[in-house]
N, C-alpha and C. Protein backbone atom coordinates (compact mmCIF):
# COMPACT_ATOMS: atom_id res chain seq x y z
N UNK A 1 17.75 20.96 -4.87
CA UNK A 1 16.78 20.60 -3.84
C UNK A 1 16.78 21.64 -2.73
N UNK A 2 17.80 22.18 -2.38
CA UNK A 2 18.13 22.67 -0.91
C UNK A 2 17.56 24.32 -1.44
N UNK A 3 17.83 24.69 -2.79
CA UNK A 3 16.88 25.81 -3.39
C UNK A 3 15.49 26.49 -2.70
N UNK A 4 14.80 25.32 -2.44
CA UNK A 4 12.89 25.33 -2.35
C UNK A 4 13.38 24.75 -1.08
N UNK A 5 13.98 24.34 -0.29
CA UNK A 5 13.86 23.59 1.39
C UNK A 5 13.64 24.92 2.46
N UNK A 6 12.90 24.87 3.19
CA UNK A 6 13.00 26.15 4.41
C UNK A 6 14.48 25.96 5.20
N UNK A 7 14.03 27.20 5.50
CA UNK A 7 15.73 27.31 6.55
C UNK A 7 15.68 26.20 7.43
N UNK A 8 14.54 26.23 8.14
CA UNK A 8 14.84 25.57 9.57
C UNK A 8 14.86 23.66 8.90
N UNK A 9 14.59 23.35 7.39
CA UNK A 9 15.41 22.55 7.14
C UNK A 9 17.15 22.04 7.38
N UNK A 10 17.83 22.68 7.27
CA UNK A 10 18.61 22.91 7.61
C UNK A 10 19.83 22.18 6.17
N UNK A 11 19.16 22.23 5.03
CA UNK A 11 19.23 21.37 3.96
C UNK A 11 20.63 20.90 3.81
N UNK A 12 21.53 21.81 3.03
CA UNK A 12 22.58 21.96 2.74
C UNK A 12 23.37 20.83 4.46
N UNK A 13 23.10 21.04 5.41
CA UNK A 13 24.08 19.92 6.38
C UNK A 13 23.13 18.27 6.22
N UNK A 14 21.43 18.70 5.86
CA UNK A 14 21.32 17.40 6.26
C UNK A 14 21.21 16.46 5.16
N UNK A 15 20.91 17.48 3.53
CA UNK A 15 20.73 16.53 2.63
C UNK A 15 21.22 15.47 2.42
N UNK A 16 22.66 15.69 2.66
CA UNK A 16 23.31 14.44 2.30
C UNK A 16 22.44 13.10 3.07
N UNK A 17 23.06 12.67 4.31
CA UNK A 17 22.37 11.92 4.70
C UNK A 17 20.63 11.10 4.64
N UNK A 18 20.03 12.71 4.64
CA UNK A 18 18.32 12.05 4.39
C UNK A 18 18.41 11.17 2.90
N UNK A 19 19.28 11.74 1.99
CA UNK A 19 19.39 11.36 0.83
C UNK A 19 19.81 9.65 0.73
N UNK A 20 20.64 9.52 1.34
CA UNK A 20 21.28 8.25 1.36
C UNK A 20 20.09 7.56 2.02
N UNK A 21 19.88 7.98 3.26
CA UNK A 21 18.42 6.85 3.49
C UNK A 21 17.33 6.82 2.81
N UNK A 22 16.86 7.53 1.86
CA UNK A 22 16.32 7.91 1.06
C UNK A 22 16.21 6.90 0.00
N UNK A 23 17.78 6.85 -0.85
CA UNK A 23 18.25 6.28 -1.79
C UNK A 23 18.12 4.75 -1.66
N UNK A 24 18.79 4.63 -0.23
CA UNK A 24 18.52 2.61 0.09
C UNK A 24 17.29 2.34 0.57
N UNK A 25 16.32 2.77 0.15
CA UNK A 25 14.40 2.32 0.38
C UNK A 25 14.38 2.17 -0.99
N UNK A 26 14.71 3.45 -1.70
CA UNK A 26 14.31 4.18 -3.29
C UNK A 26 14.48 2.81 -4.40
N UNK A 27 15.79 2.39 -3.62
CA UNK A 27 16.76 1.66 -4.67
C UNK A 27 17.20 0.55 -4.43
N UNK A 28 16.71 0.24 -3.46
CA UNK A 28 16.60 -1.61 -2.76
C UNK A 28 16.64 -2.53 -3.78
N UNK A 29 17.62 -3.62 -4.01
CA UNK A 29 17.91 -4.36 -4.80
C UNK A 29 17.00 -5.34 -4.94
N UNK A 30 15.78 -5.70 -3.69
CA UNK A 30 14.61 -6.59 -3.98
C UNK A 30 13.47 -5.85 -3.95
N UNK A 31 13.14 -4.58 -3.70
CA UNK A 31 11.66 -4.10 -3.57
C UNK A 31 11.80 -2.78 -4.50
N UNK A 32 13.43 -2.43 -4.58
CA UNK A 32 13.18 -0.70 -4.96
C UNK A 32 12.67 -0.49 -6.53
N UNK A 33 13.02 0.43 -7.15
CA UNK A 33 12.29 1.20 -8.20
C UNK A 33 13.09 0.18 -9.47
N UNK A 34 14.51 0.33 -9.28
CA UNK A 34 15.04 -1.20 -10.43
C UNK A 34 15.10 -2.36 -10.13
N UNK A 35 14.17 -2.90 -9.27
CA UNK A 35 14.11 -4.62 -8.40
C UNK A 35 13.44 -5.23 -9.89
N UNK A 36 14.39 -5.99 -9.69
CA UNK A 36 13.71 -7.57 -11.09
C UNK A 36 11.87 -7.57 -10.66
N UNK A 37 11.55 -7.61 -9.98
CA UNK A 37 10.11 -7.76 -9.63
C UNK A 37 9.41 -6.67 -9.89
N UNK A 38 9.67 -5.30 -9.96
CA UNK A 38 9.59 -4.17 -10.43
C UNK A 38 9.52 -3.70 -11.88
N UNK A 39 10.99 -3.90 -12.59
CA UNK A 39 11.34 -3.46 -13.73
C UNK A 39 10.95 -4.40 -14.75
N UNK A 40 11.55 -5.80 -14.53
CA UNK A 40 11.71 -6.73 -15.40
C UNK A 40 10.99 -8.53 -15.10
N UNK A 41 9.99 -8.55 -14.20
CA UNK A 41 9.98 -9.70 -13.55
C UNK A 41 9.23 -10.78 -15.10
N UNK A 42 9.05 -10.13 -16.38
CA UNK A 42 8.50 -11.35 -16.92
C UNK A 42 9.45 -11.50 -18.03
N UNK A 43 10.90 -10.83 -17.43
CA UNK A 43 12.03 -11.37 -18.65
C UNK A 43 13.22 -11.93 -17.28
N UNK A 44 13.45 -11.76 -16.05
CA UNK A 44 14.92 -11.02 -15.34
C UNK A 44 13.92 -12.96 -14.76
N UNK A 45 15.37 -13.20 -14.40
CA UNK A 45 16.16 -14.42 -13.80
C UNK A 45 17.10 -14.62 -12.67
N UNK A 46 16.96 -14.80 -11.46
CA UNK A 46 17.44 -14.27 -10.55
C UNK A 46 18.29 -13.27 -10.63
N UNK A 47 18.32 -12.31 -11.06
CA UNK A 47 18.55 -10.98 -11.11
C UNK A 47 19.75 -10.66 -12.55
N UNK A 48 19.40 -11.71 -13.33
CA UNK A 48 19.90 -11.34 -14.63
C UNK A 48 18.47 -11.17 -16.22
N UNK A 49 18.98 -10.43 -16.75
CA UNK A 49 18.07 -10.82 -17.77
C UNK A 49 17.83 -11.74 -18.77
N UNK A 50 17.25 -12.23 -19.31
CA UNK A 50 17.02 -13.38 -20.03
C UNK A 50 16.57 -13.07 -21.40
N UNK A 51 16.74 -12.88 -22.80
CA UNK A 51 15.70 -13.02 -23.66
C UNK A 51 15.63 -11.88 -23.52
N UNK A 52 16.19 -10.52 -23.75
CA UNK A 52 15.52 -9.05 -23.48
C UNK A 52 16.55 -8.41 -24.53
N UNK A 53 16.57 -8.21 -25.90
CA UNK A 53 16.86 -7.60 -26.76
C UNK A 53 17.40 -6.28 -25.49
N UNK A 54 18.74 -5.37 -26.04
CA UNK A 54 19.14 -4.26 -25.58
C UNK A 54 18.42 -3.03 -25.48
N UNK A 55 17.81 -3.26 -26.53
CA UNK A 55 17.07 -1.87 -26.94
C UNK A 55 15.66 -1.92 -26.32
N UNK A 56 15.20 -3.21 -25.99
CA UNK A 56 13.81 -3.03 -25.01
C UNK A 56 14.24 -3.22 -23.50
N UNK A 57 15.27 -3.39 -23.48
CA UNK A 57 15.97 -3.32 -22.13
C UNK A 57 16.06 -1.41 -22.16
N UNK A 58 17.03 -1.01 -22.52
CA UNK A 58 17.13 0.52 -22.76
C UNK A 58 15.66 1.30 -22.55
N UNK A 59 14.53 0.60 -23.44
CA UNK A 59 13.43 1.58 -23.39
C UNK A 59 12.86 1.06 -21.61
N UNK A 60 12.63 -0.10 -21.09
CA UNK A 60 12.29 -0.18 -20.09
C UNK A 60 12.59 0.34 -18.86
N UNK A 61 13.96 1.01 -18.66
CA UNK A 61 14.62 1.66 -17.86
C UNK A 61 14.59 3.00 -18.21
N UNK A 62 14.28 3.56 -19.50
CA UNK A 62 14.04 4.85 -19.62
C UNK A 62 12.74 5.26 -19.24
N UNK A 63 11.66 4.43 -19.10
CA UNK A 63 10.16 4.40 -19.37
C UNK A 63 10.43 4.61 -17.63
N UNK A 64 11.18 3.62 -16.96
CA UNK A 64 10.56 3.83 -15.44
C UNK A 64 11.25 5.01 -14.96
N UNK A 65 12.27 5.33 -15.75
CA UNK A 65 12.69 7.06 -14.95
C UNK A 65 11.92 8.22 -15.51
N UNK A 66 11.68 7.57 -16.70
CA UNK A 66 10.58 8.99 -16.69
C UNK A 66 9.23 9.12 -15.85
N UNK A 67 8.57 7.72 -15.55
CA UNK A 67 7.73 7.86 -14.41
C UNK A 67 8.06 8.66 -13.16
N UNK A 68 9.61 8.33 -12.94
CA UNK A 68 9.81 9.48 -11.28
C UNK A 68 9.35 10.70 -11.24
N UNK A 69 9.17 11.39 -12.69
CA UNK A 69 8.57 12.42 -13.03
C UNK A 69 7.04 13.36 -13.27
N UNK A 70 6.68 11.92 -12.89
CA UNK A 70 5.11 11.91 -12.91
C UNK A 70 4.72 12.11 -11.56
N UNK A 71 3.80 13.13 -11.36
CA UNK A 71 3.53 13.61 -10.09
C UNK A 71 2.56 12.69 -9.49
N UNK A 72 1.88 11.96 -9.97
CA UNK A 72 1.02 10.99 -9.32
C UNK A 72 2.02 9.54 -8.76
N UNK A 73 3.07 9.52 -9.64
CA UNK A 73 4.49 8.61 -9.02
C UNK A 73 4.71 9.35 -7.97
N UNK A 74 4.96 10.71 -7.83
CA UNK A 74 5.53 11.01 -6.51
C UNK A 74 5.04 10.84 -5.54
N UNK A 75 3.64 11.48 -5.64
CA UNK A 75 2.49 11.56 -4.68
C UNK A 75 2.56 9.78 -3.79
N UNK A 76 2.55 8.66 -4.83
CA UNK A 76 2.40 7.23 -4.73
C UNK A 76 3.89 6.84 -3.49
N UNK A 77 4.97 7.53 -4.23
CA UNK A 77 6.22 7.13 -3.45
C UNK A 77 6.30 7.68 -1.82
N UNK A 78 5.63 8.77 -1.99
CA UNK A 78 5.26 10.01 -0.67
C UNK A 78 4.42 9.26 0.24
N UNK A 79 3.77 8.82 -0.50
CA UNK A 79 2.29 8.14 1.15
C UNK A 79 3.15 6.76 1.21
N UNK A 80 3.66 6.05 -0.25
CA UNK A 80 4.32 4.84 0.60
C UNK A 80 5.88 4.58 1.60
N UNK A 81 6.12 5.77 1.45
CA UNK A 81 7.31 5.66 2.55
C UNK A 81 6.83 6.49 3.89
N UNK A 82 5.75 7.69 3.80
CA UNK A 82 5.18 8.03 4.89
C UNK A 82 4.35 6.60 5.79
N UNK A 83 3.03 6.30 4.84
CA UNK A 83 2.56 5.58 5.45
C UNK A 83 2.78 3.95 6.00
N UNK A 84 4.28 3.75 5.41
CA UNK A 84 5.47 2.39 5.59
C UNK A 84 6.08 2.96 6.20
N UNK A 85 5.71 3.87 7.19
CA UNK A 85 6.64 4.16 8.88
C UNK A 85 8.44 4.37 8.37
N UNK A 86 8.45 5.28 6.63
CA UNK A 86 9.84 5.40 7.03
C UNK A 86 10.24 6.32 7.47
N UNK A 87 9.68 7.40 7.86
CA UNK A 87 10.14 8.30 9.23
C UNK A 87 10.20 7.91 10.37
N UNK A 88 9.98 6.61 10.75
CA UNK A 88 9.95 5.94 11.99
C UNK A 88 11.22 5.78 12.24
N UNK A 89 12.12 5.30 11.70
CA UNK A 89 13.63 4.89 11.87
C UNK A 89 14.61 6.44 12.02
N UNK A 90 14.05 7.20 11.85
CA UNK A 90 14.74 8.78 12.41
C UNK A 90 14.71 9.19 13.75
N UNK A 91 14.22 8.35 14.39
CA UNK A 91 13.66 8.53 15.99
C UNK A 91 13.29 9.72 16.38
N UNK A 92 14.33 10.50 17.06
CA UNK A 92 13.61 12.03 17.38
C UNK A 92 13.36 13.06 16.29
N UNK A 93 14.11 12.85 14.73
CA UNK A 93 13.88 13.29 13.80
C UNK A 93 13.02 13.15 13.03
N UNK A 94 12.05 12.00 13.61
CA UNK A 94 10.97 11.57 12.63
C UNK A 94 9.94 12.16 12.20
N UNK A 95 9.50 13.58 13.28
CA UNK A 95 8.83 15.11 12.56
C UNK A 95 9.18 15.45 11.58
N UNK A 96 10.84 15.95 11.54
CA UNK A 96 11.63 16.85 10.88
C UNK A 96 11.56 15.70 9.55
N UNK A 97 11.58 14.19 9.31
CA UNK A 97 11.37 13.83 8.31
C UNK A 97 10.14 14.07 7.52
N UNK A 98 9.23 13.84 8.22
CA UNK A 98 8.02 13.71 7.67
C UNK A 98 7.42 15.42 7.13
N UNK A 99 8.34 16.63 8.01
CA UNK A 99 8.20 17.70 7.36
C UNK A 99 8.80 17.62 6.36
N UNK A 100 10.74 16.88 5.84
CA UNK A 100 11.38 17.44 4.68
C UNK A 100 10.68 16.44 3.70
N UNK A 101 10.78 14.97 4.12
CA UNK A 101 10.00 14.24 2.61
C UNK A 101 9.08 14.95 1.82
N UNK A 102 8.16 15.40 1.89
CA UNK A 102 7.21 16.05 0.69
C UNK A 102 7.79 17.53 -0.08
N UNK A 103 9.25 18.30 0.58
CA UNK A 103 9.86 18.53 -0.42
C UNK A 103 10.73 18.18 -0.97
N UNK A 104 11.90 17.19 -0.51
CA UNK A 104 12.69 16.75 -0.65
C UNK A 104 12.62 15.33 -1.98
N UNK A 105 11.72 14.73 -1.79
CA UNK A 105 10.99 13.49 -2.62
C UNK A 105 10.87 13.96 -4.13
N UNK A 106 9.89 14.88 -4.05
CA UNK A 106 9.40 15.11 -5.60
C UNK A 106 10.64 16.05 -6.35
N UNK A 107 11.34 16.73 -5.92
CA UNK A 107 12.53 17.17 -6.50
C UNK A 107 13.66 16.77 -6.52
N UNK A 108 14.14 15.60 -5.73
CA UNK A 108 15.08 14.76 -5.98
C UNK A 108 14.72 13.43 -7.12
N UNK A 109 13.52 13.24 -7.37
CA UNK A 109 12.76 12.60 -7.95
C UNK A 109 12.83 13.00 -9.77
N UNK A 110 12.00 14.20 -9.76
CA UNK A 110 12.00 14.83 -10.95
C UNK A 110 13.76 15.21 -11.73
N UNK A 111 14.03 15.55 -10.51
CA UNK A 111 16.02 15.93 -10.91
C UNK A 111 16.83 14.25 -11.79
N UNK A 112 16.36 13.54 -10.95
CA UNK A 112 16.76 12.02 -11.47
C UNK A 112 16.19 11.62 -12.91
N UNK A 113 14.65 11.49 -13.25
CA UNK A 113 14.36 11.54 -14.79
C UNK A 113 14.91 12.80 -15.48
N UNK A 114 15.09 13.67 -15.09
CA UNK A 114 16.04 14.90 -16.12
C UNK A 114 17.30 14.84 -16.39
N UNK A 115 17.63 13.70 -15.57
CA UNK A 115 20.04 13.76 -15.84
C UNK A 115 19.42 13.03 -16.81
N UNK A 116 20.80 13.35 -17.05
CA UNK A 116 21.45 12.30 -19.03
C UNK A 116 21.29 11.19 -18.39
N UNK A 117 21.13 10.30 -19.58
CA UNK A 117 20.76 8.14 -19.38
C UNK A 117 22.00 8.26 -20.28
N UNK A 118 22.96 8.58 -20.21
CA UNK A 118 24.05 7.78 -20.92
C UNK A 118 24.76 6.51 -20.10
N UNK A 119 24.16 6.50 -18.82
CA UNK A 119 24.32 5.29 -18.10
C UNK A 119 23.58 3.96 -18.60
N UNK A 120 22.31 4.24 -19.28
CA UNK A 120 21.07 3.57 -19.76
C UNK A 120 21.78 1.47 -20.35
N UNK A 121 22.26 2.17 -21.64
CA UNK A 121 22.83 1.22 -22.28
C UNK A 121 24.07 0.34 -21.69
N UNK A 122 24.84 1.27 -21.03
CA UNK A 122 25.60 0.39 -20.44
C UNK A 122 25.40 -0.37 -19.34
N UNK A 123 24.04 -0.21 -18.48
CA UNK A 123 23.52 -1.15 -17.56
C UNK A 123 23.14 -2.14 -17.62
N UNK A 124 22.49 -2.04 -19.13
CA UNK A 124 21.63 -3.22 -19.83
C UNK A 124 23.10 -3.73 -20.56
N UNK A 125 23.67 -3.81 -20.81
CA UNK A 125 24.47 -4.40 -21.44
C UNK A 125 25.62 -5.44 -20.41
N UNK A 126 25.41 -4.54 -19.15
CA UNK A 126 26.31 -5.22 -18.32
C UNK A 126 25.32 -6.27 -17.80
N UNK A 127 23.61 -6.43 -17.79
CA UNK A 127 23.01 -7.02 -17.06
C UNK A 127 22.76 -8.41 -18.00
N UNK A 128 23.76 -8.22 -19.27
CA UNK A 128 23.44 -9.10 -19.87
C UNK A 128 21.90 -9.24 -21.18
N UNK A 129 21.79 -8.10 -21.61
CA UNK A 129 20.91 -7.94 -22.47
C UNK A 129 21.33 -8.31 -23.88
N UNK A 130 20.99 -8.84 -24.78
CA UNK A 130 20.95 -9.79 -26.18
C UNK A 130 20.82 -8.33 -26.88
């Protein structure tokens, strides 16, 4: 990521952090990108799965990370955390956000559908998949 960031990003000290706030919007256990209401809402049971063979569990979680990869996903994730005021909570940084999100987003984004899913199966398996 910090590759393509301008200097006066200042990447490498701030990634970490933008990342983490980043990550708990991204990955919110009721709204984010794997929320039961999201991923699974016409199999998942208060936040277990129900009735979901492993292997369509597996493809459903592979299917939504390869979307992060889709530039019209990014574009979608970009206006909804811009235009859902989440540079607002940076206070005096909330320029400097709204400058790094549109590089920071789509390449932390695309980097995530490209790692190995050898995590894949064992999520679904721990979430209780048949």
């Amino acid at each position: 990521v910090c590759e393509q960031a301008t200097e006066e990003m200042n990447c490498e000290e701030n990634l970490p952090g933008f990342w983490a706030v980043i990550n708990a919007v991204l990955f919110d256990g009721e709204q984010g990108w794997f929320a039961p209401a999201n991923l699974c809402a016409d199999v998942c049971a208060e936040k277990k799965l129900i009735d979901l063979a492993c292997d369509a569990c597996s493809e459903r979680i592979n299917v939504s990370v390869d979307y992060m990869a889709d530039e019209e996903t990014q574009v979608a994730v970009l206006a909804g955390l811009l235009d859902g005021g989440f540079c607002d909570g940076f206070g005096e940084n909330a320029e400097a956000c709204a400058n790094a999100l549109p590089t920071v987003l789509p390449i932390a984004m695309s980097a995530l559908a490209d790692a190995p899913r050898d995590w894949v199966e064992r999520f679904c398996a721990g979430e209780g998949c048949m």
